[in-house]
Each structure stands twice: as C-alpha cells, then as structure tokens.
C-alpha atoms as a PDB file:
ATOM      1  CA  UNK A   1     -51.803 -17.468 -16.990  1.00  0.00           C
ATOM      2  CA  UNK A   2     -53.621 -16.244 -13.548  1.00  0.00           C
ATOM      3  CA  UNK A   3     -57.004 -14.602 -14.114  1.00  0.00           C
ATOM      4  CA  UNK A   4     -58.260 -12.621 -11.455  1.00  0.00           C
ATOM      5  CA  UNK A   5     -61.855 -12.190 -10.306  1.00  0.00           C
ATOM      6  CA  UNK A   6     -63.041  -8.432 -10.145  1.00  0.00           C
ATOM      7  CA  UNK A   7     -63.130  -8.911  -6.172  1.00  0.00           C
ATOM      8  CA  UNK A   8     -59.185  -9.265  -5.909  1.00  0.00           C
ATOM      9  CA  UNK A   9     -58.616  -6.920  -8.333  1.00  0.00           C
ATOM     10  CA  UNK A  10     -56.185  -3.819  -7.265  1.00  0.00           C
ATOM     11  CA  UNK A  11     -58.701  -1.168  -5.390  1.00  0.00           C
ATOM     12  CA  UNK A  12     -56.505   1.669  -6.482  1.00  0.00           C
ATOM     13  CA  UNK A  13     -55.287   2.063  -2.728  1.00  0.00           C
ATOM     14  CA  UNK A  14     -54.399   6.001  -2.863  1.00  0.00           C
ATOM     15  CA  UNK A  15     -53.653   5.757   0.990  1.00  0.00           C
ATOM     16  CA  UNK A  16     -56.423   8.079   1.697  1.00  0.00           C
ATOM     17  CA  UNK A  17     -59.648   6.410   1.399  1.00  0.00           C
ATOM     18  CA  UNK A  18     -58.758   3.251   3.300  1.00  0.00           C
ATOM     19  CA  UNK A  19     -57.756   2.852   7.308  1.00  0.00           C
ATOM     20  CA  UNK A  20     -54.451   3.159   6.649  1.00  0.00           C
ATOM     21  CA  UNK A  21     -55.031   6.800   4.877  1.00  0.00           C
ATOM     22  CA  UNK A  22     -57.175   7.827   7.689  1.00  0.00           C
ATOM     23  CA  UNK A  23     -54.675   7.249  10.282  1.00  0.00           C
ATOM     24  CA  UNK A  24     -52.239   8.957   8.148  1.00  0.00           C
ATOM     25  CA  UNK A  25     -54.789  12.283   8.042  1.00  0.00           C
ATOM     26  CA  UNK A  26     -55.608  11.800  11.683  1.00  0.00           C
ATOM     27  CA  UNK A  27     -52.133  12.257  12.645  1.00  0.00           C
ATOM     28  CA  UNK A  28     -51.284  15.026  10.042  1.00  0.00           C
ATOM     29  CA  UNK A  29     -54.471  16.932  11.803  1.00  0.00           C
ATOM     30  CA  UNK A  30     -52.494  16.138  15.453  1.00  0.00           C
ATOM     31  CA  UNK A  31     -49.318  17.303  14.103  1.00  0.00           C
ATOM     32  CA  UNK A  32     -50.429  20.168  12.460  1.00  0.00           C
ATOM     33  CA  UNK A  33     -52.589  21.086  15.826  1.00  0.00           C
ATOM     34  CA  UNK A  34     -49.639  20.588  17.845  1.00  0.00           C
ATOM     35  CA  UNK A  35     -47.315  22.552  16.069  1.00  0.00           C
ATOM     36  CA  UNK A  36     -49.876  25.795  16.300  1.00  0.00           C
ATOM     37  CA  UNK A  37     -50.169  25.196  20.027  1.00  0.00           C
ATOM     38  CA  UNK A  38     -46.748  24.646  20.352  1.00  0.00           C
ATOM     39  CA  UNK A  39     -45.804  28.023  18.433  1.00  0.00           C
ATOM     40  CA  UNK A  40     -48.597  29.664  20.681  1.00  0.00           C
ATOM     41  CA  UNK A  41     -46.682  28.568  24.045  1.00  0.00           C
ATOM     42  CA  UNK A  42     -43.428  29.616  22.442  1.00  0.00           C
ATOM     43  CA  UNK A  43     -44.995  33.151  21.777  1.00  0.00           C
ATOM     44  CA  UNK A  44     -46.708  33.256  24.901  1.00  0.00           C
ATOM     45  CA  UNK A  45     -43.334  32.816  26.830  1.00  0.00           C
ATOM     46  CA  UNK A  46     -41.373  35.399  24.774  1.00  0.00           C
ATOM     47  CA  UNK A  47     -43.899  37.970  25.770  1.00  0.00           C
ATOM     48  CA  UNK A  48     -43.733  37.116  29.377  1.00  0.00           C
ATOM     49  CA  UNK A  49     -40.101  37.214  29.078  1.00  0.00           C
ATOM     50  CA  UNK A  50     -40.090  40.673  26.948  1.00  0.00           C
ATOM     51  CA  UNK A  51     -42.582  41.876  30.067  1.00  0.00           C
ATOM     52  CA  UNK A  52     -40.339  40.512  32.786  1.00  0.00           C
ATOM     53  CA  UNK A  53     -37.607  42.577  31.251  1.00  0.00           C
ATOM     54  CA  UNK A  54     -38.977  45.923  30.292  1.00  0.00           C
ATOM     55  CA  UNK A  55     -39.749  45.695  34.467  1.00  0.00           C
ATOM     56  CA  UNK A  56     -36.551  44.700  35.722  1.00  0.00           C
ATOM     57  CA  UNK A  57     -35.084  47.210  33.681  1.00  0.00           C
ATOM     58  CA  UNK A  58     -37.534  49.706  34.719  1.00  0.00           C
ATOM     59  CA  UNK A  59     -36.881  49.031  38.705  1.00  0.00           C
ATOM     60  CA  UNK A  60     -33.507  49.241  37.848  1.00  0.00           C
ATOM     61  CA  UNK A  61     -33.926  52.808  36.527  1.00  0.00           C
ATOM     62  CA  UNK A  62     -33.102  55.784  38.725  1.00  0.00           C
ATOM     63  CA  UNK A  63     -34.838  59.707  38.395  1.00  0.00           C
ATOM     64  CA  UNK A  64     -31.651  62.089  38.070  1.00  0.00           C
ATOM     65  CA  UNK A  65     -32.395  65.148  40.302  1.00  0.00           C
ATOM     66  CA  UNK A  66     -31.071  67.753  38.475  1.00  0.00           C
ATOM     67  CA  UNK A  67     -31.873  66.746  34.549  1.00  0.00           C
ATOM     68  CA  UNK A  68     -35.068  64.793  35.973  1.00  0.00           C
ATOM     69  CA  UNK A  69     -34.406  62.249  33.067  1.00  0.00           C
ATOM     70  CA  UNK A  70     -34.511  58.008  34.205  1.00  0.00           C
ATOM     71  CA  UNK A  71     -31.161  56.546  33.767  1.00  0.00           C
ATOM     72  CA  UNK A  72     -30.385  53.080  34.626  1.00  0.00           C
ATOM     73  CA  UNK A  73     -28.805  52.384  38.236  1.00  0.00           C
ATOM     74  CA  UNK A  74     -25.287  51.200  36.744  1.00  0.00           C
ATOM     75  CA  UNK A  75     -24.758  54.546  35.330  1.00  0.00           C
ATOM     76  CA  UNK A  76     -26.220  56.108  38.640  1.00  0.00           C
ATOM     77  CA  UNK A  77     -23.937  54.063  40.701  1.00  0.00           C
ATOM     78  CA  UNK A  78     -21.147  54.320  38.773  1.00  0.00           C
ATOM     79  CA  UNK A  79     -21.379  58.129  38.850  1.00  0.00           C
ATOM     80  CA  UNK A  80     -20.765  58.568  35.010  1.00  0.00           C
ATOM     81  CA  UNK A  81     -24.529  60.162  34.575  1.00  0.00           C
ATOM     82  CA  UNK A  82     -23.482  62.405  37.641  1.00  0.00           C
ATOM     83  CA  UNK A  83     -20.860  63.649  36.307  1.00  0.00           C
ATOM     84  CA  UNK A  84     -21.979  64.340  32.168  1.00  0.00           C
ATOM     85  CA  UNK A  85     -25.083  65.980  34.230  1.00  0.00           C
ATOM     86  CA  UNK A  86     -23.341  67.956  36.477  1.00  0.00           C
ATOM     87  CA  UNK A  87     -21.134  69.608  33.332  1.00  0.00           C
ATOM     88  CA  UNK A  88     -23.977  69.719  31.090  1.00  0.00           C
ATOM     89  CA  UNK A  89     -25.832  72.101  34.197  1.00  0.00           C
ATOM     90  CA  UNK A  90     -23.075  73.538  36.039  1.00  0.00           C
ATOM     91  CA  UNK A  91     -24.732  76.656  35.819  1.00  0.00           C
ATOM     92  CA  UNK A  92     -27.987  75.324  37.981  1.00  0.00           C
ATOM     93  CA  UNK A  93     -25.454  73.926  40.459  1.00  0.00           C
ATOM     94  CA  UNK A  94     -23.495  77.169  41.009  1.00  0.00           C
ATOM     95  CA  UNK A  95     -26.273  79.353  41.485  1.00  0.00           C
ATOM     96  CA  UNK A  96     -27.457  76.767  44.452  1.00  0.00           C
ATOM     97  CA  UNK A  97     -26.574  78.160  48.027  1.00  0.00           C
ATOM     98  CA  UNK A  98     -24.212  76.563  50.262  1.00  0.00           C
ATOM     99  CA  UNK A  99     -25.245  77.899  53.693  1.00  0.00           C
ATOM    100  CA  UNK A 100     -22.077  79.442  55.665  1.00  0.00           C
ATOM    101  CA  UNK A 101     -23.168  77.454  58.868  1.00  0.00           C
ATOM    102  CA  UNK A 102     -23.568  73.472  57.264  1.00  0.00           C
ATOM    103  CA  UNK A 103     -20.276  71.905  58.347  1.00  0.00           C
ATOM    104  CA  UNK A 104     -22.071  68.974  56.596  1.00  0.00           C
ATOM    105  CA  UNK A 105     -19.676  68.113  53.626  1.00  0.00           C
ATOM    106  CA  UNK A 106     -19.739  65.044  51.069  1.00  0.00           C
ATOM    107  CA  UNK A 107     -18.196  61.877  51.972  1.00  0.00           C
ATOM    108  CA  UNK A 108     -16.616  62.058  48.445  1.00  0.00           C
ATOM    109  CA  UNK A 109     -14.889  64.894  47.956  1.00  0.00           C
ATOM    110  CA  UNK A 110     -15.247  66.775  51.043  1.00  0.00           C
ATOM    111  CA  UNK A 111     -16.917  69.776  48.992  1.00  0.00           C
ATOM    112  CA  UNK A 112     -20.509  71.939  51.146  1.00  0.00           C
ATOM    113  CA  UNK A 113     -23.738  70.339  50.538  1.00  0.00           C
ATOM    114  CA  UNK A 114     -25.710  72.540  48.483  1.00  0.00           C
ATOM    115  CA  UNK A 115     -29.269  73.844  49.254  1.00  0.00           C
ATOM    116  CA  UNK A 116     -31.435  71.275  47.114  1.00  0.00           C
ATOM    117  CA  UNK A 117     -34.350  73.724  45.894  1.00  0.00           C
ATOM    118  CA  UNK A 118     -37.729  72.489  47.446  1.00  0.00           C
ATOM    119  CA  UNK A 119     -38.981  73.944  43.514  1.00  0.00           C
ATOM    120  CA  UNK A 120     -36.520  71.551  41.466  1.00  0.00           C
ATOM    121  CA  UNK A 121     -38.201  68.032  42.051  1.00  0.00           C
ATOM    122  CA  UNK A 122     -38.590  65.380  44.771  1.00  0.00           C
ATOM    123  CA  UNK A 123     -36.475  66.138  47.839  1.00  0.00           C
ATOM    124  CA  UNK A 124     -33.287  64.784  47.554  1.00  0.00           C
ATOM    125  CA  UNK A 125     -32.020  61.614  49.336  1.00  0.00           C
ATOM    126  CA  UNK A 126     -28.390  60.074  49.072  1.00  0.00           C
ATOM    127  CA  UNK A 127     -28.691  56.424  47.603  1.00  0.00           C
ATOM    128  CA  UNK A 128     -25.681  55.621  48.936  1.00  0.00           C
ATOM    129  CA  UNK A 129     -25.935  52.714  51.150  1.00  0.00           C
ATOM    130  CA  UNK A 130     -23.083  53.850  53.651  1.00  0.00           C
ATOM    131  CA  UNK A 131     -23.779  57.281  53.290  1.00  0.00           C
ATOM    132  CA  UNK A 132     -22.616  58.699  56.719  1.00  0.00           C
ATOM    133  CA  UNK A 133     -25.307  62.043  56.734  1.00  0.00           C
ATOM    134  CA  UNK A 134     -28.052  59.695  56.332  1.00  0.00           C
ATOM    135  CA  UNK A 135     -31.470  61.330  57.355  1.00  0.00           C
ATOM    136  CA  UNK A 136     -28.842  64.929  58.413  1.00  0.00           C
ATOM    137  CA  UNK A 137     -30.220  66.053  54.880  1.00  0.00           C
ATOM    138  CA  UNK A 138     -33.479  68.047  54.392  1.00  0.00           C
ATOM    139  CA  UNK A 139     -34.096  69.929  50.570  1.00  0.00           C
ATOM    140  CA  UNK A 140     -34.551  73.622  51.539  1.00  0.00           C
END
C-alpha cells in the first residue's frame, strides 16, 4: 500500500485556478476581443461598401427633362426611359413649337428640334457624345 502525505495529495486542479487555467482565460479574453474587433472591421467595410455604392449609382443617375424623375444612365443611354416618357407625355411634346426656320434636325431620326421651354427645367443639352449640333442648341 502507498500512503500519501497531505502535500502530494490531488489539489483538485479545475484548470482555472492554476497557471495553466489562467493562460487558458487569458486567451479566451484575446479570442473573444478579437472576434468583436474583427466583426467591427467586417461591419465597418460593408458600410463603406453600401456608401461607395449608393454613390456610384447615384453619379450614374441621369435627370429626365420632360418627367424630371432620376433614372439610371443605362436606361438613359439605351433610350428605353425616352421612349416610355415620351408616350406617357406626348401631349407636352406636341404642344412644343418647332420653329419653321431651324433646319436643325436630330441625328436619329431626322425629325425638327423642338423649342425646349426655358419654364420646363434645366436647359436642355444632348448627352450624346458624337452629337453633331453640339453647342447649335439653346432652350427657348
């Protein structure tokens, strides 16, 4: 039989009183403390990437002159807004002048420039980059 003195006796190591239990704890506090920093730079990002789109996609909006309403450049380019608009307000564009005298027709379909109204908006500008009447247009 072994008898053992009260000195060597099992200390009831519950990991968490000793220097092995305080390591443990002092890494659980890193972990956990690097985890919430962590999840703050991964929030922090998203936002700056949520901001970084709602401005690209606002630059990349365009003011319709005749509804006034922003639609994206795609559908400004592509001429589908144009066209939905200029049905939806045929009315506005037929009562708009075409002066006898303007031998200044579009590059498109070779229809007379109307007489922008000076009352309906900004003055209006062609966006098209190889638009040949460049600067030849003036809103009445």
């Amino acid at each position: 039989t072994v008898f053992v003195s009260p000195e060597e006796d099992y200390q009831g190591d519950s990991g968490w009183d000793n220097d092995e239990g305080a390591a443990l704890w002092t890494w659980a506090v890193i972990a956990a403390v690097s985890l919430i920093v962590f999840g703050a730079l991964i929030g922090l990002f998203y936002k700056t990437y949520i901001s970084f789109q709602k401005k690209r996609c606002e630059d990349s909006l365009v003011t319709c002159y005749l509804c006034k309403r922003r639609v994206t450049l795609l559908q400004w380019k592509q001429g589908s807004h144009r066209q939905k608009c200029a049905e939806v307000h045929k009315e506005a564009l037929e009562q708009m002048k075409s002066p006898e005298n303007n031998k200044i027709r579009c590059p498109k379909c070779r229809a007379k420039l109307k007489l922008w109204p000076v009352s309906h908006g900004p003055p209006f500008a062609c966006s098209s980059s190889n638009c040949p009447i460049v600067g030849r247009i003036k809103s009445s």
